[in-house]
ModelCIF file with pLDDT and N, C-alpha, C, O atoms, coordinates in Angstrom:
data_MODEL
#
_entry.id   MODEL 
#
_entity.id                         1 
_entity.type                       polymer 
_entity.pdbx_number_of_molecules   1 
#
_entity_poly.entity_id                      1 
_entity_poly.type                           'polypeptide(L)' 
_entity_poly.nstd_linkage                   no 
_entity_poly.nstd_monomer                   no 
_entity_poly.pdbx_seq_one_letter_code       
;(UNK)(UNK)(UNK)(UNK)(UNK)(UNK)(UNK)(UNK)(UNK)(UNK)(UNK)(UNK)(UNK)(UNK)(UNK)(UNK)
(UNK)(UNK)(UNK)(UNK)(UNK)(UNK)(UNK)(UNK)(UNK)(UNK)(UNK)(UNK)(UNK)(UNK)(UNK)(UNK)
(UNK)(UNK)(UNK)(UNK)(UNK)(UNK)(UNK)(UNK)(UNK)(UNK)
;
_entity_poly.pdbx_seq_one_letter_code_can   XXXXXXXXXXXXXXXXXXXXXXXXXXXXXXXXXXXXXXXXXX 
_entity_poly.pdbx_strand_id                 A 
#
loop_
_entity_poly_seq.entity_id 
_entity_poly_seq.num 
_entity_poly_seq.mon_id 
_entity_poly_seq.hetero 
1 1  UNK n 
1 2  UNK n 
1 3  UNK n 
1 4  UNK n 
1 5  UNK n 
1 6  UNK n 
1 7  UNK n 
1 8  UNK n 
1 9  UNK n 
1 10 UNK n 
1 11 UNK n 
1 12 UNK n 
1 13 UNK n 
1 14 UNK n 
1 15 UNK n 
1 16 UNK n 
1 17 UNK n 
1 18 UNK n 
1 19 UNK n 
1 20 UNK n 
1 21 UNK n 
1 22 UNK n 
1 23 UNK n 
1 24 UNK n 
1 25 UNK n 
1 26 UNK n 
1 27 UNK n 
1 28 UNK n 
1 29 UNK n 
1 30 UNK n 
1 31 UNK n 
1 32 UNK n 
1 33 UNK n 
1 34 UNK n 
1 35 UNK n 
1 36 UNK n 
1 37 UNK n 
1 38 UNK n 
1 39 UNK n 
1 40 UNK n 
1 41 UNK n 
1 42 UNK n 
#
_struct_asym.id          A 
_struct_asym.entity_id   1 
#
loop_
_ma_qa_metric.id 
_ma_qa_metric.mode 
_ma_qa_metric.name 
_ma_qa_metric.software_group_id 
_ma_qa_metric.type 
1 global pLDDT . pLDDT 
2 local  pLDDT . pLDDT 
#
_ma_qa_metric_global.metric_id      1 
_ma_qa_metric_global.metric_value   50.50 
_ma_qa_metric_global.model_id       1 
_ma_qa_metric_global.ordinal_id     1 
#
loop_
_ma_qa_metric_local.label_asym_id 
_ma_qa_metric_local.label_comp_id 
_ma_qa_metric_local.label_seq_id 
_ma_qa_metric_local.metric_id 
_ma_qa_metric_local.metric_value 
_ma_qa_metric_local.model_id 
_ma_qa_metric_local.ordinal_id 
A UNK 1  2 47.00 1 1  
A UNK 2  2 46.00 1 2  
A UNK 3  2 44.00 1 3  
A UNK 4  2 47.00 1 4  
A UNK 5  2 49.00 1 5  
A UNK 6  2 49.00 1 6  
A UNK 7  2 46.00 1 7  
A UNK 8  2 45.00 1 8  
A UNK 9  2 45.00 1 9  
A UNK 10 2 46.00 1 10 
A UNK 11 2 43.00 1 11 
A UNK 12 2 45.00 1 12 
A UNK 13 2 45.00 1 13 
A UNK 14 2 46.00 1 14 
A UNK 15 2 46.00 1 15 
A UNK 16 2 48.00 1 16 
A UNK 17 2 46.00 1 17 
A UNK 18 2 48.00 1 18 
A UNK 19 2 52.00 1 19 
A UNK 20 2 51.00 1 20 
A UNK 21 2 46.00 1 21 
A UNK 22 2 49.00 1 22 
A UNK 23 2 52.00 1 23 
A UNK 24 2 53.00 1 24 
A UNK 25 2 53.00 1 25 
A UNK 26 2 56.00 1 26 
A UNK 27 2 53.00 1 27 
A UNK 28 2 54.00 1 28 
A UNK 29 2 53.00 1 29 
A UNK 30 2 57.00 1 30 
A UNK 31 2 56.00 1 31 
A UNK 32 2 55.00 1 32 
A UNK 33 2 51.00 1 33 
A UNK 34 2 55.00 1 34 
A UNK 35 2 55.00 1 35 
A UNK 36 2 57.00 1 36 
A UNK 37 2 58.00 1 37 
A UNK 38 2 55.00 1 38 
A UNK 39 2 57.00 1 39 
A UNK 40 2 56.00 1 40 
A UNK 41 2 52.00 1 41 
A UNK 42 2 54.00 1 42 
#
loop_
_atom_site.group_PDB 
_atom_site.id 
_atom_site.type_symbol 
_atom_site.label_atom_id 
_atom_site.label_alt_id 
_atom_site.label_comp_id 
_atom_site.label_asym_id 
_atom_site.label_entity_id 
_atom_site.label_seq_id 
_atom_site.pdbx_PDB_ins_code 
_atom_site.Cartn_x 
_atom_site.Cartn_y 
_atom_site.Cartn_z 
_atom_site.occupancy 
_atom_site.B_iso_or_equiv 
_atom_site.pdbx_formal_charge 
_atom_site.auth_seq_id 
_atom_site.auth_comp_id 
_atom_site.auth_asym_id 
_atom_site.auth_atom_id 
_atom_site.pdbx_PDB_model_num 
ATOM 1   N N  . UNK A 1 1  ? -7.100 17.659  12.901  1.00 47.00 ? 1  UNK A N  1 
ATOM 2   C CA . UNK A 1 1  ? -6.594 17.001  14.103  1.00 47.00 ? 1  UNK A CA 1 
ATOM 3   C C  . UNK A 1 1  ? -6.930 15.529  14.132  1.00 47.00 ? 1  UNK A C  1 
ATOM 4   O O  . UNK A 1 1  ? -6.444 14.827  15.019  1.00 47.00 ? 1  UNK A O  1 
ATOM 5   N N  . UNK A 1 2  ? -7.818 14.964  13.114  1.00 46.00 ? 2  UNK A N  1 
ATOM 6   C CA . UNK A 1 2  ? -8.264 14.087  13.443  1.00 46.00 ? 2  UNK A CA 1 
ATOM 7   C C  . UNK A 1 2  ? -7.727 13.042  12.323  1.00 46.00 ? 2  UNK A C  1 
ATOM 8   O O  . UNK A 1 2  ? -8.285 11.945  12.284  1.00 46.00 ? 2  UNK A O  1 
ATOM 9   N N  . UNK A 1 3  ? -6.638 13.326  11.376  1.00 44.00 ? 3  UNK A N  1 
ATOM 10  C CA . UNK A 1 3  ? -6.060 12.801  10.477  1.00 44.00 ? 3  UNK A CA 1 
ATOM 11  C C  . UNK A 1 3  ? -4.923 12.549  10.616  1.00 44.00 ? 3  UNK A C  1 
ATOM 12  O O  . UNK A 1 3  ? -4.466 13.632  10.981  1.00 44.00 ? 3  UNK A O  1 
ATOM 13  N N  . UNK A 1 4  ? -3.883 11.660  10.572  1.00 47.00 ? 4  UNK A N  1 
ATOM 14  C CA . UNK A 1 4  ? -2.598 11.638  11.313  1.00 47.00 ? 4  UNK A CA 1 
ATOM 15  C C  . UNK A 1 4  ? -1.863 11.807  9.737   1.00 47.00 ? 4  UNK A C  1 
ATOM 16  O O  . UNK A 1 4  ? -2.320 11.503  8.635   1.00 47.00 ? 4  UNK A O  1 
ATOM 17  N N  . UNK A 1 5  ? -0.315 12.520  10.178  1.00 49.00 ? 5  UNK A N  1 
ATOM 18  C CA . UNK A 1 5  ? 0.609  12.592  8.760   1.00 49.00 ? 5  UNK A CA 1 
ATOM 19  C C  . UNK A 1 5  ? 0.202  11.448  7.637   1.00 49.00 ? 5  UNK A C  1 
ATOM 20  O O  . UNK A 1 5  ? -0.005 11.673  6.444   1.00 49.00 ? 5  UNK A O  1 
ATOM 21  N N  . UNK A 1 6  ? 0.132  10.039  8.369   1.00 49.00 ? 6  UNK A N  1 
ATOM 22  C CA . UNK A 1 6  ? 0.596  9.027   6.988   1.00 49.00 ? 6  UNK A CA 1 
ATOM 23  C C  . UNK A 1 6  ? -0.721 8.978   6.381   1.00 49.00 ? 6  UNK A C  1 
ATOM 24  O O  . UNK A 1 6  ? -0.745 8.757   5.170   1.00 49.00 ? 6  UNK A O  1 
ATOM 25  N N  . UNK A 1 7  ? -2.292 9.212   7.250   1.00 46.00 ? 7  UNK A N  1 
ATOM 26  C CA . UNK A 1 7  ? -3.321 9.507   6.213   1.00 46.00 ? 7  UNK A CA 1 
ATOM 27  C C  . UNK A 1 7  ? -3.310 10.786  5.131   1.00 46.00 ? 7  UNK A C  1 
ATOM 28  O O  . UNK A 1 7  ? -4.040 10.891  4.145   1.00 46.00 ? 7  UNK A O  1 
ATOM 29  N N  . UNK A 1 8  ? -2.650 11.391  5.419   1.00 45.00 ? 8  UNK A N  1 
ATOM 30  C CA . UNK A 1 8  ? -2.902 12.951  4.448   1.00 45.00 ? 8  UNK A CA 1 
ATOM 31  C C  . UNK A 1 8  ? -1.664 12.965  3.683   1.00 45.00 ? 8  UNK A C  1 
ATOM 32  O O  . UNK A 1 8  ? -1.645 13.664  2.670   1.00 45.00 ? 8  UNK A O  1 
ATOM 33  N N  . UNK A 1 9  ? -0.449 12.190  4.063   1.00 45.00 ? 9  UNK A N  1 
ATOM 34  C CA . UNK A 1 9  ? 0.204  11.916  2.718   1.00 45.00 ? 9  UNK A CA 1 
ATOM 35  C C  . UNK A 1 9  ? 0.225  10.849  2.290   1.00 45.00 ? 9  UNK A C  1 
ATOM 36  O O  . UNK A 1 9  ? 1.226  10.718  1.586   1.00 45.00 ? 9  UNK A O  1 
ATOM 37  N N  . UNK A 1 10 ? -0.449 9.845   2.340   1.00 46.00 ? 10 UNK A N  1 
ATOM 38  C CA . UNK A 1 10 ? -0.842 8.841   1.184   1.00 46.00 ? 10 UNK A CA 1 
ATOM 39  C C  . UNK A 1 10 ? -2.086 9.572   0.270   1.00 46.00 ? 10 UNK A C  1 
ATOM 40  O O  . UNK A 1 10 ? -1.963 9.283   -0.920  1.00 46.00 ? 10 UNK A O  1 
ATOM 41  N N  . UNK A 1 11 ? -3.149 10.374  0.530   1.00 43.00 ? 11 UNK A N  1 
ATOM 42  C CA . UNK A 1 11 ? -3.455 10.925  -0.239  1.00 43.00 ? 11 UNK A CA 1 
ATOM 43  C C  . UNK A 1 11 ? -3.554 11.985  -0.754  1.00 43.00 ? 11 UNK A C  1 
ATOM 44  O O  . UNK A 1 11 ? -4.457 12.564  -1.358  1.00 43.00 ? 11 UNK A O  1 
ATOM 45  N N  . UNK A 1 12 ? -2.348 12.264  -0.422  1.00 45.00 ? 12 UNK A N  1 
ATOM 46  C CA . UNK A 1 12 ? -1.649 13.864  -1.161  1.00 45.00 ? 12 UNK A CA 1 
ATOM 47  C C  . UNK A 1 12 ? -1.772 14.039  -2.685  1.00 45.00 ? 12 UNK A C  1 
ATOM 48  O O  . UNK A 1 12 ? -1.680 13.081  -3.452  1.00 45.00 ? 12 UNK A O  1 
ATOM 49  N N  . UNK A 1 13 ? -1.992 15.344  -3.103  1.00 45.00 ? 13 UNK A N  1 
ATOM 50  C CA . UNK A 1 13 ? -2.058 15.242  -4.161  1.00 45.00 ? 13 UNK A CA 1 
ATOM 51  C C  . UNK A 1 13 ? -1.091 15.421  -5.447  1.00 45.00 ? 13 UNK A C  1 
ATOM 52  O O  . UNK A 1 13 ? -1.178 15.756  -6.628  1.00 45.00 ? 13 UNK A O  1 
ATOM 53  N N  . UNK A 1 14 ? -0.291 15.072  -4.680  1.00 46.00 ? 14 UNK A N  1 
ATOM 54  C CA . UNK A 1 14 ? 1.612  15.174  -5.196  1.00 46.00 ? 14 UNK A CA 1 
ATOM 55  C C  . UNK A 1 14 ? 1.718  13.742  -5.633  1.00 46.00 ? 14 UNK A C  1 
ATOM 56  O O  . UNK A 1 14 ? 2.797  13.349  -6.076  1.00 46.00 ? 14 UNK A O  1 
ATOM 57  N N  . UNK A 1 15 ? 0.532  12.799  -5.534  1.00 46.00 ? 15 UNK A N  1 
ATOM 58  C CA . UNK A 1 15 ? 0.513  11.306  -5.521  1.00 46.00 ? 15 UNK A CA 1 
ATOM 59  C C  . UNK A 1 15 ? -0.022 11.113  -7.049  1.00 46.00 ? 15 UNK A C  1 
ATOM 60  O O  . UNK A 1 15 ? -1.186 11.403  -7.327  1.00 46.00 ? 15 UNK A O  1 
ATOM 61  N N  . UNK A 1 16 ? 1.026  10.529  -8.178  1.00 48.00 ? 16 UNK A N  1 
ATOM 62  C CA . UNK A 1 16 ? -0.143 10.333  -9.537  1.00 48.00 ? 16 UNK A CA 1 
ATOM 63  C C  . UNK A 1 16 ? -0.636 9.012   -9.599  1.00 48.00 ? 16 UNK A C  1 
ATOM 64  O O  . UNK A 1 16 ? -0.030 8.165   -8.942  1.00 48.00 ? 16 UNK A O  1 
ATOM 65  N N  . UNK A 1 17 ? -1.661 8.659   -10.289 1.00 46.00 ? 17 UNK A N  1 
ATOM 66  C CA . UNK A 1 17 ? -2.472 7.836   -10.330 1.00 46.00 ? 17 UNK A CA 1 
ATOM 67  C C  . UNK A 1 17 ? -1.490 6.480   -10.684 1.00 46.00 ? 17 UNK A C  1 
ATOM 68  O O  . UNK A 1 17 ? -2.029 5.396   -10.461 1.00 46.00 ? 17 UNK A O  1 
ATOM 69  N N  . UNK A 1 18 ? -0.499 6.460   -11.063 1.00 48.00 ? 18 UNK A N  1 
ATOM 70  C CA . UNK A 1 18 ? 0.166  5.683   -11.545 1.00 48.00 ? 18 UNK A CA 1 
ATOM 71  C C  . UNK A 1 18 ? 0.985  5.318   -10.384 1.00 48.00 ? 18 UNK A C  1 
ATOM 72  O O  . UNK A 1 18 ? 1.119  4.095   -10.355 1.00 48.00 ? 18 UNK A O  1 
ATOM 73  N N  . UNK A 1 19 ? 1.365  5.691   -9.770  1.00 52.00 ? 19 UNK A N  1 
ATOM 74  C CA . UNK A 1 19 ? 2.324  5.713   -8.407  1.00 52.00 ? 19 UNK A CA 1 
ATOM 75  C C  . UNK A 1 19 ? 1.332  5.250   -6.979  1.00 52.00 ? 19 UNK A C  1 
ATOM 76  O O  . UNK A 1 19 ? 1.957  4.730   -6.055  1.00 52.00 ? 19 UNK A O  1 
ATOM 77  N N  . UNK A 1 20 ? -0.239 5.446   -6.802  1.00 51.00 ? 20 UNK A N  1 
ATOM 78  C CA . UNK A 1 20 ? -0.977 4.803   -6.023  1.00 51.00 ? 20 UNK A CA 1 
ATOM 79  C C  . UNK A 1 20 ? -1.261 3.553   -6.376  1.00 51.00 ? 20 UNK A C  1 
ATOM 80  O O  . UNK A 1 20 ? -1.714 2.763   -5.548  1.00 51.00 ? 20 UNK A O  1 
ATOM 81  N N  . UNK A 1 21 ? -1.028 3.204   -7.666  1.00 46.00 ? 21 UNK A N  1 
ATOM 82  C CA . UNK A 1 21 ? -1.695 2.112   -7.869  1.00 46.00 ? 21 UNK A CA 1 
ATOM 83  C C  . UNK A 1 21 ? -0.374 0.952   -7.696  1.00 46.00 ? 21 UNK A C  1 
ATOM 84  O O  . UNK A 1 21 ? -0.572 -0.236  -7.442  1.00 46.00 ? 21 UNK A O  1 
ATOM 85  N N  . UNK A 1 22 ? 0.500  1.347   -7.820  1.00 49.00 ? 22 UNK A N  1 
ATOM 86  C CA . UNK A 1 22 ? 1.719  0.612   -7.672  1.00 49.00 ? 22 UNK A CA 1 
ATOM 87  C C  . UNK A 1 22 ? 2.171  -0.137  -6.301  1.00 49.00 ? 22 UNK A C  1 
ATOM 88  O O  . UNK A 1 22 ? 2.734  -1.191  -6.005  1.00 49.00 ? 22 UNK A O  1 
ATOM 89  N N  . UNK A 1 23 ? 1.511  1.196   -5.501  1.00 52.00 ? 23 UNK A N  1 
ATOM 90  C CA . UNK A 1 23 ? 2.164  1.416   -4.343  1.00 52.00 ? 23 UNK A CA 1 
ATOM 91  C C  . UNK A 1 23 ? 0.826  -0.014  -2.948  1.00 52.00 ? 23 UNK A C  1 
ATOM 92  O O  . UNK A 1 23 ? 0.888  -0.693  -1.923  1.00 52.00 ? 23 UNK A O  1 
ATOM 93  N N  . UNK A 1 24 ? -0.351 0.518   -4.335  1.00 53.00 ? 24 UNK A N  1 
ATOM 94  C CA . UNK A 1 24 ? -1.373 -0.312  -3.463  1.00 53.00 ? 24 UNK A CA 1 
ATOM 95  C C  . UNK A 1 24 ? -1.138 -1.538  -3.725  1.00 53.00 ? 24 UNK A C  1 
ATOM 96  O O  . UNK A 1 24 ? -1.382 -2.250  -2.751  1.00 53.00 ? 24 UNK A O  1 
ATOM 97  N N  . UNK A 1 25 ? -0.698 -2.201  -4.798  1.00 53.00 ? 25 UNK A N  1 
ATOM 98  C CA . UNK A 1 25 ? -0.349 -3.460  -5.631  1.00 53.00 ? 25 UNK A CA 1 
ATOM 99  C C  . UNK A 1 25 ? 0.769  -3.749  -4.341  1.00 53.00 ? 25 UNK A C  1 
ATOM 100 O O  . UNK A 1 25 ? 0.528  -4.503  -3.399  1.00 53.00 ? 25 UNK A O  1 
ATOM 101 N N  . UNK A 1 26 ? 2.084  -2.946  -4.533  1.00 56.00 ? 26 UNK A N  1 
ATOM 102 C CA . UNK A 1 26 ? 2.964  -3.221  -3.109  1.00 56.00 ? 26 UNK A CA 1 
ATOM 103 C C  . UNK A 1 26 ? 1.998  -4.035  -2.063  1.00 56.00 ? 26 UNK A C  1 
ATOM 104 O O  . UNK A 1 26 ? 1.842  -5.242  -1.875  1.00 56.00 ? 26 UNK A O  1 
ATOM 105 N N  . UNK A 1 27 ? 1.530  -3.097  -1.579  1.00 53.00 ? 27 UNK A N  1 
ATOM 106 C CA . UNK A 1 27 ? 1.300  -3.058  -0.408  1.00 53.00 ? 27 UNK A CA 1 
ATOM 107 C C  . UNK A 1 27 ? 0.379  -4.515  0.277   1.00 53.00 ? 27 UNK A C  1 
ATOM 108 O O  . UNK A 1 27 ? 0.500  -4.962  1.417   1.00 53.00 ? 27 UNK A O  1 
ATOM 109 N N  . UNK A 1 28 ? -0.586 -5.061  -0.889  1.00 54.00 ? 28 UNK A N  1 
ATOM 110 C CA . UNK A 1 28 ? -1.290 -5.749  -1.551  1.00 54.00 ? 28 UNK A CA 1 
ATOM 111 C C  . UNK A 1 28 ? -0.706 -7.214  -1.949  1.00 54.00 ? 28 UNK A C  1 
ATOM 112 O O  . UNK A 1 28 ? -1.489 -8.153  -2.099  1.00 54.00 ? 28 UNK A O  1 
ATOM 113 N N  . UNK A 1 29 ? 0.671  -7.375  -2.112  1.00 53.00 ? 29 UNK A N  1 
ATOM 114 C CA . UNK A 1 29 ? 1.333  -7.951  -2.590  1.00 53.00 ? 29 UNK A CA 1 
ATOM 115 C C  . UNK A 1 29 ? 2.093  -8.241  -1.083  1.00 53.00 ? 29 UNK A C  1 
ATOM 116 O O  . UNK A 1 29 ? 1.995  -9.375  -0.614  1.00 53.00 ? 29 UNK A O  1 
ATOM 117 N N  . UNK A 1 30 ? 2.750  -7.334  -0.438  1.00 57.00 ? 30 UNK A N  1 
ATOM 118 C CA . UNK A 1 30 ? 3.115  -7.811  0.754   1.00 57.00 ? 30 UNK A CA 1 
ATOM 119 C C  . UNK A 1 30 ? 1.951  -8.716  2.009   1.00 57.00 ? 30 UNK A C  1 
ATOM 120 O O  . UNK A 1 30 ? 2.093  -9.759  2.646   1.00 57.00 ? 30 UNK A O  1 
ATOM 121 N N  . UNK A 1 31 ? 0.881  -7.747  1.929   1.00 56.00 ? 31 UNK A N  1 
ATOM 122 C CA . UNK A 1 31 ? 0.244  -8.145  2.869   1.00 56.00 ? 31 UNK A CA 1 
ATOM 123 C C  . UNK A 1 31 ? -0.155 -9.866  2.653   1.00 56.00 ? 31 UNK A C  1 
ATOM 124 O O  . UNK A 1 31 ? -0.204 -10.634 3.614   1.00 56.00 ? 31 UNK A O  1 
ATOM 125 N N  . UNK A 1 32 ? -0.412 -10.278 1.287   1.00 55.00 ? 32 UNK A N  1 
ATOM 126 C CA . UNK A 1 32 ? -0.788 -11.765 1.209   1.00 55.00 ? 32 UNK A CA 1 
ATOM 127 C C  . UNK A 1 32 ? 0.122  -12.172 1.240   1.00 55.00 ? 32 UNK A C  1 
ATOM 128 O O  . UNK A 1 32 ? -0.151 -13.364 1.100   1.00 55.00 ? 32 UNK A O  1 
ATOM 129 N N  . UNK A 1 33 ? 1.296  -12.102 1.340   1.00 51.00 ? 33 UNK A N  1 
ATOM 130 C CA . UNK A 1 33 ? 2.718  -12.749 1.432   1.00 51.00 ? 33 UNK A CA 1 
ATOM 131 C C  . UNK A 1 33 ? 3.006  -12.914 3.087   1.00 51.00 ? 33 UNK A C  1 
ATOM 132 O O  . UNK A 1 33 ? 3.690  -13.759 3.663   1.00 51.00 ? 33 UNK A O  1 
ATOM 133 N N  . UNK A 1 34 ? 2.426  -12.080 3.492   1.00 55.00 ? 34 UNK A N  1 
ATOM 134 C CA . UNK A 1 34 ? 2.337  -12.555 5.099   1.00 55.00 ? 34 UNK A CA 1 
ATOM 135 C C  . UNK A 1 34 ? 1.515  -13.249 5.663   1.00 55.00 ? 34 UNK A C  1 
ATOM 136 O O  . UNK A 1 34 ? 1.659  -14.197 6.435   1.00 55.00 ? 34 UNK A O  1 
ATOM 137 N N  . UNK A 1 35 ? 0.305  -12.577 5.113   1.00 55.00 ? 35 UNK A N  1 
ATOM 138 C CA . UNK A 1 35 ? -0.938 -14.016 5.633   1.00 55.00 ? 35 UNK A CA 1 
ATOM 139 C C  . UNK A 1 35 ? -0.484 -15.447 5.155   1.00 55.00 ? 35 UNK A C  1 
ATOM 140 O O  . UNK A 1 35 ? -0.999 -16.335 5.834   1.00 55.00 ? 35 UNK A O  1 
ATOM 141 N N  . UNK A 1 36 ? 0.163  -15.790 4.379   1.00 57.00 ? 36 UNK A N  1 
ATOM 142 C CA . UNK A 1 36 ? -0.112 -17.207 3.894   1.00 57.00 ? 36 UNK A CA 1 
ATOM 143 C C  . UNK A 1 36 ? 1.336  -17.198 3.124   1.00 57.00 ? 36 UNK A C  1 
ATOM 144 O O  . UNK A 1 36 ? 1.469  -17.044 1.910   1.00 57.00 ? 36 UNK A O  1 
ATOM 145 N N  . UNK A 1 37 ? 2.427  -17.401 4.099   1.00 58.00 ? 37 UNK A N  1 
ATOM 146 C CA . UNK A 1 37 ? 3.815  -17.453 3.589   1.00 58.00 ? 37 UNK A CA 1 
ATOM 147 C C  . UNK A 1 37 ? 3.777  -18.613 2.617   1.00 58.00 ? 37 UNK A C  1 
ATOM 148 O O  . UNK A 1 37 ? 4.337  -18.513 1.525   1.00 58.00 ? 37 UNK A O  1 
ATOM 149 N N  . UNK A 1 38 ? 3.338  -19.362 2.866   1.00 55.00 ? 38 UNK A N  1 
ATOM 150 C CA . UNK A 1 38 ? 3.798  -21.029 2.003   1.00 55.00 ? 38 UNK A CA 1 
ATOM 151 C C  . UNK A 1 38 ? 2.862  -21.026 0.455   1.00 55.00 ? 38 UNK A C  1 
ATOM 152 O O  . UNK A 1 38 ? 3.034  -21.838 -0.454  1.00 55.00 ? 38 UNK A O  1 
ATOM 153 N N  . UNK A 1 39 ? 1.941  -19.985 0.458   1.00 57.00 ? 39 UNK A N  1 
ATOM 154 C CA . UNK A 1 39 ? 1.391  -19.760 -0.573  1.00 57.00 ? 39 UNK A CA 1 
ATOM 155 C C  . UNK A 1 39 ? 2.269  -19.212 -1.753  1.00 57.00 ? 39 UNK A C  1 
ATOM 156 O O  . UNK A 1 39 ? 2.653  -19.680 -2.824  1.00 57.00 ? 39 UNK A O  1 
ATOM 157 N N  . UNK A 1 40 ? 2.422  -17.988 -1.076  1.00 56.00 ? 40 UNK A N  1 
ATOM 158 C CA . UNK A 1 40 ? 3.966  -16.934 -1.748  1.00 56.00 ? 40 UNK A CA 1 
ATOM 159 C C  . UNK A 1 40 ? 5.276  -18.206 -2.292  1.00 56.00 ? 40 UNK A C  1 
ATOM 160 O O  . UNK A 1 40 ? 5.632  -18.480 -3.438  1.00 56.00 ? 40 UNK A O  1 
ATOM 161 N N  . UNK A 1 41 ? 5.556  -18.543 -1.512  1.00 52.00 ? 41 UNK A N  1 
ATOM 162 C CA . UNK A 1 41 ? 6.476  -19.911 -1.266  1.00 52.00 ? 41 UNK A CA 1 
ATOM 163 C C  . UNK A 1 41 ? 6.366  -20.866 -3.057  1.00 52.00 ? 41 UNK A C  1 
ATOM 164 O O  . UNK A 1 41 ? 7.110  -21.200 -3.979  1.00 52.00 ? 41 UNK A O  1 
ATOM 165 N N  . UNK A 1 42 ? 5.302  -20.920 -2.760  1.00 54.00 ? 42 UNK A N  1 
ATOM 166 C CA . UNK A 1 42 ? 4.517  -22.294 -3.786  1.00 54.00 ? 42 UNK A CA 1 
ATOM 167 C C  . UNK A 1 42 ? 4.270  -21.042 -4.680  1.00 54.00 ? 42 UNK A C  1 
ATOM 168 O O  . UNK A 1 42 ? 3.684  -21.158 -5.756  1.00 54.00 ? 42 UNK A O  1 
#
């Protein structure tokens, strides 16, 4: 009850190691692209 859907399927185990790491790179990749648009930019 204390885990919501998107915590228990991001680490589902239907997830291969190759596909988290991609997905964290994504995710990783977006997020500094928002903090500091003109960085991304440049």
């Amino acid at each position: 009850s204390h885990v919501d859907s998107n915590e228990e399927a991001r680490f589902s185990t239907q997830d291969g190691y190759g596909d988290s790491v991609i997905k964290g790179g994504q995710v990783a990749a977006e997020g500094r692209a928002k903090a500091n648009p003109l960085q991304s930019l440049g």
